[in-house]
N, C-alpha and C. Protein backbone atom coordinates (compact mmCIF):
# COMPACT_ATOMS: atom_id res chain seq x y z
N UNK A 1 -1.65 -3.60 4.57
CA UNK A 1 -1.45 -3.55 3.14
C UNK A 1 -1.79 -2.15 2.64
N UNK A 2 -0.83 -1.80 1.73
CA UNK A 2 -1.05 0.00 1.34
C UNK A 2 -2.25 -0.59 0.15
N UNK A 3 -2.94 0.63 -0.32
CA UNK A 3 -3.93 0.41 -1.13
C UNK A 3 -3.07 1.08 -2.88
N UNK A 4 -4.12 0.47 -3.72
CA UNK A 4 -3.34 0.71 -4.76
C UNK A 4 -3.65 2.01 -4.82
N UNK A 5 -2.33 2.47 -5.96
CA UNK A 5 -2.35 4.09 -6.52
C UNK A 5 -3.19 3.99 -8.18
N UNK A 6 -3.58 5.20 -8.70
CA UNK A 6 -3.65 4.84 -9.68
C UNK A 6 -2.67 4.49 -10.79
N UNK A 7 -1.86 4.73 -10.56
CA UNK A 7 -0.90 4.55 -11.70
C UNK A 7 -0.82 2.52 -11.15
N UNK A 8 -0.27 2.49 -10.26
CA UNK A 8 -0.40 0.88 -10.14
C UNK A 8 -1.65 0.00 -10.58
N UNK A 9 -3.02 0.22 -10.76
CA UNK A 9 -4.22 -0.17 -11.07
C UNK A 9 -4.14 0.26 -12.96
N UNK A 10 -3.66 1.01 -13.26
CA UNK A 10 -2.82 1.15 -14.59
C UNK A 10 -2.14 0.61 -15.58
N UNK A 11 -1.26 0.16 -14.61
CA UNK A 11 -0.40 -0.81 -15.00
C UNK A 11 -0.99 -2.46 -14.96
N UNK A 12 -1.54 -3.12 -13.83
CA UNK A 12 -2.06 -3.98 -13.71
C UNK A 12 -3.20 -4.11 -14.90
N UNK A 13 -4.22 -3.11 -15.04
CA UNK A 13 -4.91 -2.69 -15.83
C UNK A 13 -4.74 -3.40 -17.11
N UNK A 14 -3.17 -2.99 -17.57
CA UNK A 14 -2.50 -2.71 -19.18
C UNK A 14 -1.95 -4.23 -19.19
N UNK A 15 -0.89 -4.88 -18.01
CA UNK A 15 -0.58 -6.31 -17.75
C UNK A 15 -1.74 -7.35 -17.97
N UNK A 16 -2.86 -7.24 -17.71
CA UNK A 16 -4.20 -8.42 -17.70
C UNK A 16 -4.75 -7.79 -18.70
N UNK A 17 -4.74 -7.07 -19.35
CA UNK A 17 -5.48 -6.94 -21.13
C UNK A 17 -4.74 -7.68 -21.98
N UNK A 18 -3.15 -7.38 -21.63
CA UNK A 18 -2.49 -8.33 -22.65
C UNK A 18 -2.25 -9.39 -22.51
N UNK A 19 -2.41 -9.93 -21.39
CA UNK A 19 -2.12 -11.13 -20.48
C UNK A 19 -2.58 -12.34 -20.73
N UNK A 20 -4.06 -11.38 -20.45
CA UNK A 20 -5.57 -12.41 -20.73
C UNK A 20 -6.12 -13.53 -21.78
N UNK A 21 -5.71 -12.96 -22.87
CA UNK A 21 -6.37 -13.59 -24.16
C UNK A 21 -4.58 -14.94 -24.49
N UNK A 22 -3.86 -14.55 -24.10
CA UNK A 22 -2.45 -15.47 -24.52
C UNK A 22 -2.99 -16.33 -23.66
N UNK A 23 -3.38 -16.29 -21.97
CA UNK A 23 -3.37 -17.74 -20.89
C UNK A 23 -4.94 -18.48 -21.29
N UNK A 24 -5.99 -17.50 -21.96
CA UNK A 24 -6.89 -18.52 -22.60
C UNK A 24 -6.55 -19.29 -23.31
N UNK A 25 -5.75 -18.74 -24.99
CA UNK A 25 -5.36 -19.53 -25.74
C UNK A 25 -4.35 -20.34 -25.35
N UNK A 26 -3.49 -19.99 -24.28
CA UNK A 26 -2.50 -21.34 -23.55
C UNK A 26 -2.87 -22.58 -23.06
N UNK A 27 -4.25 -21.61 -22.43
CA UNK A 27 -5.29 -23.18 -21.69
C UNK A 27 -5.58 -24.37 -22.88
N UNK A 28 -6.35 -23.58 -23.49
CA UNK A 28 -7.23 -24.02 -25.01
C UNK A 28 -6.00 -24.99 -25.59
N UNK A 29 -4.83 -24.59 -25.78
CA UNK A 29 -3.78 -25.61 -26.66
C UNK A 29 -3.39 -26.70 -25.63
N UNK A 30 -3.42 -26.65 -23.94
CA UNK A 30 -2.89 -27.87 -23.19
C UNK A 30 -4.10 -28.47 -23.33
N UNK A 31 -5.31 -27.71 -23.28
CA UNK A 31 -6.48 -28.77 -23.05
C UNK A 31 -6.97 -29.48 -24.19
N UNK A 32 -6.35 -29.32 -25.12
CA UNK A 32 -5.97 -30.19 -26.79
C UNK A 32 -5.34 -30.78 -26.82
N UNK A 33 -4.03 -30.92 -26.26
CA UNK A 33 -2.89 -31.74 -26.08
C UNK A 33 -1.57 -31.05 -26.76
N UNK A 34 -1.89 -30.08 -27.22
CA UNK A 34 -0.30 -29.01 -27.72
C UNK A 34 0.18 -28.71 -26.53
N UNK A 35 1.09 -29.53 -25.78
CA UNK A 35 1.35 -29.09 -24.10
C UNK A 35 2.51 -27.62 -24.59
N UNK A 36 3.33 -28.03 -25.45
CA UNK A 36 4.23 -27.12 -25.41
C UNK A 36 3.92 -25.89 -26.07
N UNK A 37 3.06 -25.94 -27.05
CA UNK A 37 2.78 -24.44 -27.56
C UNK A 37 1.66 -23.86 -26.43
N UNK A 38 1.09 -24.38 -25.74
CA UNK A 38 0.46 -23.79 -24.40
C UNK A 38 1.38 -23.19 -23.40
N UNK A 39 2.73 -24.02 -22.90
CA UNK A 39 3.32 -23.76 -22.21
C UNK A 39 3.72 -22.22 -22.40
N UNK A 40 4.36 -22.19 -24.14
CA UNK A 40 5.08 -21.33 -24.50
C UNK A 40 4.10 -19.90 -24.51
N UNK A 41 2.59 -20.27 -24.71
CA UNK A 41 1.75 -19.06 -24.07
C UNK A 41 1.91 -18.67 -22.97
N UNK A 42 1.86 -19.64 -22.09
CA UNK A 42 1.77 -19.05 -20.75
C UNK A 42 2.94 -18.23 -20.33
N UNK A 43 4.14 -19.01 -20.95
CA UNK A 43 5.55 -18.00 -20.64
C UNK A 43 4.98 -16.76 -21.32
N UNK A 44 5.01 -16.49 -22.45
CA UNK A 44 4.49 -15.52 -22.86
C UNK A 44 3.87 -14.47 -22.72
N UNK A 45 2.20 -14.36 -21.66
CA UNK A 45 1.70 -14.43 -20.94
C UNK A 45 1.95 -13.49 -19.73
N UNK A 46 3.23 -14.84 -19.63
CA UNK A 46 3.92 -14.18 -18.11
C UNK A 46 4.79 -12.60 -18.38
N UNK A 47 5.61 -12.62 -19.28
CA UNK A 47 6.12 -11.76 -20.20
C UNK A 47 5.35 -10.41 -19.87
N UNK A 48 4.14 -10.55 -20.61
CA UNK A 48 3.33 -9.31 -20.76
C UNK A 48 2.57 -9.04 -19.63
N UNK A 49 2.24 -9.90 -18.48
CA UNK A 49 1.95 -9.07 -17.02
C UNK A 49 2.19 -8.44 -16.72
N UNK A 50 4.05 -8.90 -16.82
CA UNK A 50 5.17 -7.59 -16.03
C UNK A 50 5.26 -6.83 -16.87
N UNK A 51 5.02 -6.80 -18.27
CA UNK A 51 5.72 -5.64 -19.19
C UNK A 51 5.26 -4.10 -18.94
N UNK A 52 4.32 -4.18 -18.50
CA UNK A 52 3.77 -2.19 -18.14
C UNK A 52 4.33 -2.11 -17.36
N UNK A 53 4.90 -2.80 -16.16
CA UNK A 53 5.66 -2.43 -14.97
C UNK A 53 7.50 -2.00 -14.81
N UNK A 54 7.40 -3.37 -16.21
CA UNK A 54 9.24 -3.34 -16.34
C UNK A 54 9.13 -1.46 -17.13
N UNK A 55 8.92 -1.36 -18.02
CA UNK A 55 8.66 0.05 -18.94
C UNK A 55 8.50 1.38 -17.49
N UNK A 56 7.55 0.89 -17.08
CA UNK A 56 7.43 2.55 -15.81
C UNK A 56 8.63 2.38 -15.07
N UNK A 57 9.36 1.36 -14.40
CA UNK A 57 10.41 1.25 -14.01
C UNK A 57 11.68 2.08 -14.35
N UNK A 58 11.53 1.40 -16.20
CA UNK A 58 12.84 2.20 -16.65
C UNK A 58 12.60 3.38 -16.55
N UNK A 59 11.42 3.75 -17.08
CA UNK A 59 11.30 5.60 -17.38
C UNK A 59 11.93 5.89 -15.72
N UNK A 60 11.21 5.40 -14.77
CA UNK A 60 11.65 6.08 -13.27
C UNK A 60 10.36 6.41 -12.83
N UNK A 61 9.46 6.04 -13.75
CA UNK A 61 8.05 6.30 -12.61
C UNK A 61 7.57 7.56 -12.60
N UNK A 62 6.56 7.78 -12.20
CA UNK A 62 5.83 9.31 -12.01
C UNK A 62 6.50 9.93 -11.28
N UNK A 63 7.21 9.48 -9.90
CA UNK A 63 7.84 10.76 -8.77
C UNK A 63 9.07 11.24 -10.00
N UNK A 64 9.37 10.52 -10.90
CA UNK A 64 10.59 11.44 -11.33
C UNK A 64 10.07 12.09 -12.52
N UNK A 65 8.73 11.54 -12.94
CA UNK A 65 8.29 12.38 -14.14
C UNK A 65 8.26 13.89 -13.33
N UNK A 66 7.11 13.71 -12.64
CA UNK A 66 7.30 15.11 -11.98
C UNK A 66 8.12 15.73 -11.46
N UNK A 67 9.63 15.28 -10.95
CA UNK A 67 10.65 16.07 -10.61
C UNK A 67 11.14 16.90 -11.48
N UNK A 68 11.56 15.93 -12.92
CA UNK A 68 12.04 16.41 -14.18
C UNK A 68 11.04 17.71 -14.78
N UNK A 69 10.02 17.90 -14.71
CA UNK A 69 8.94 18.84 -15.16
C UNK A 69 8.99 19.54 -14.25
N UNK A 70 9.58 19.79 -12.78
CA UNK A 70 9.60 20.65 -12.02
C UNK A 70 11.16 21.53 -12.38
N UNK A 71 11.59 20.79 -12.68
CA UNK A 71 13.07 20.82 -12.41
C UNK A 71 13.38 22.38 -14.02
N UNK A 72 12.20 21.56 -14.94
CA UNK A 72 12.57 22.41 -16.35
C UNK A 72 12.08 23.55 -16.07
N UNK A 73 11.19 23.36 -15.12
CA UNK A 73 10.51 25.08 -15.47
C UNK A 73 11.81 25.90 -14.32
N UNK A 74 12.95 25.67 -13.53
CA UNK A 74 13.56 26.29 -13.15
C UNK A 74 14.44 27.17 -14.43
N UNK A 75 14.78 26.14 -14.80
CA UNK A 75 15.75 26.68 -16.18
C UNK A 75 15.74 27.88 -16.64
N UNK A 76 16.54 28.03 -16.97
CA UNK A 76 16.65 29.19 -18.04
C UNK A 76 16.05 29.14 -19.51
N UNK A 77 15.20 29.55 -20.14
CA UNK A 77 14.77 29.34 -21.88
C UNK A 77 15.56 29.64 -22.67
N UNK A 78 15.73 28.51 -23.20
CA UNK A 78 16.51 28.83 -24.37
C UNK A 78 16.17 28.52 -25.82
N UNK A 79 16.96 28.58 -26.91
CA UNK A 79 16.01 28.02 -27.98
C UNK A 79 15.59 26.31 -28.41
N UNK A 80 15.37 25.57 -27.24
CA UNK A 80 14.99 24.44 -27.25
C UNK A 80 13.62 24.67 -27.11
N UNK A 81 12.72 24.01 -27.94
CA UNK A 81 11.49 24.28 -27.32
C UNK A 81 10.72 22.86 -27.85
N UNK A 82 9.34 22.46 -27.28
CA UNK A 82 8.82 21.18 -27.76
C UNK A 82 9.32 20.02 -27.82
N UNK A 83 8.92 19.50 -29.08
CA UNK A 83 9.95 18.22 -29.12
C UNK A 83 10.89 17.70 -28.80
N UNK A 84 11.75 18.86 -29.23
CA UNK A 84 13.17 18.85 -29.69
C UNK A 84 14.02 19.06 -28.19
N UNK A 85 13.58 19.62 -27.28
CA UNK A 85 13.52 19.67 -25.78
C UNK A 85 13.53 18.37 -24.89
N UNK A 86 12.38 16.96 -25.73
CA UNK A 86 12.47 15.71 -24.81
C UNK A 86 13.59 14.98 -25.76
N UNK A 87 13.66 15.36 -26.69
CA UNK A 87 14.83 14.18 -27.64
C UNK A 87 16.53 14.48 -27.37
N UNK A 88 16.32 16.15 -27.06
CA UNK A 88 17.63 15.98 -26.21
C UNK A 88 18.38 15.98 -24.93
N UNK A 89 19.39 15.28 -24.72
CA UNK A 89 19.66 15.09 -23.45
C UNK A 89 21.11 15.81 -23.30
N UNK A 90 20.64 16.22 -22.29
CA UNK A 90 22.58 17.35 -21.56
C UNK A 90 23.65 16.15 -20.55
């Protein structure tokens, strides 16, 4: 088994903060007898485990953060600078 990275302990990290407090209150409503608004926590729940993971996914993850930041300082400067540099795309 590979060991975690930090960015994966990160993410997991960010998944069980938000995770946590919805599958208590999911428990808390089946163990009342609201089966379905429990259920609908736990889906819920489930939702926000994966959600830090689905998000780094799309971006492409750190190996491509750092490619892209390698990649700019080849460039040529031009008058893009800051902001206005990540909002546009070629």
């Amino acid at each position: 088994m590979s060991r975690l990275g930090l960015i994966t302990m990160l993410r997991l990290g960010a998944g069980l903060s938000m995770s946590g407090p919805l599958v208590v209150l999911g428990f808390e409503l089946v163990r009342t007898g609201n089966t379905v608004g429990g259920i609908a926590f736990f889906s819920v729940a489930a939702v926000a485990l994966y959600l830090p993971t689905y998000v780094i996914n799309q971006i492409g993850g750190p190996r491509a953060w750092i490619r892209r930041r390698l990649s700019r300082g080849n460039e040529q400067d031009d008058d893009r600078t800051g902001l206005r540099e990540w909002f546009r795309r070629d």
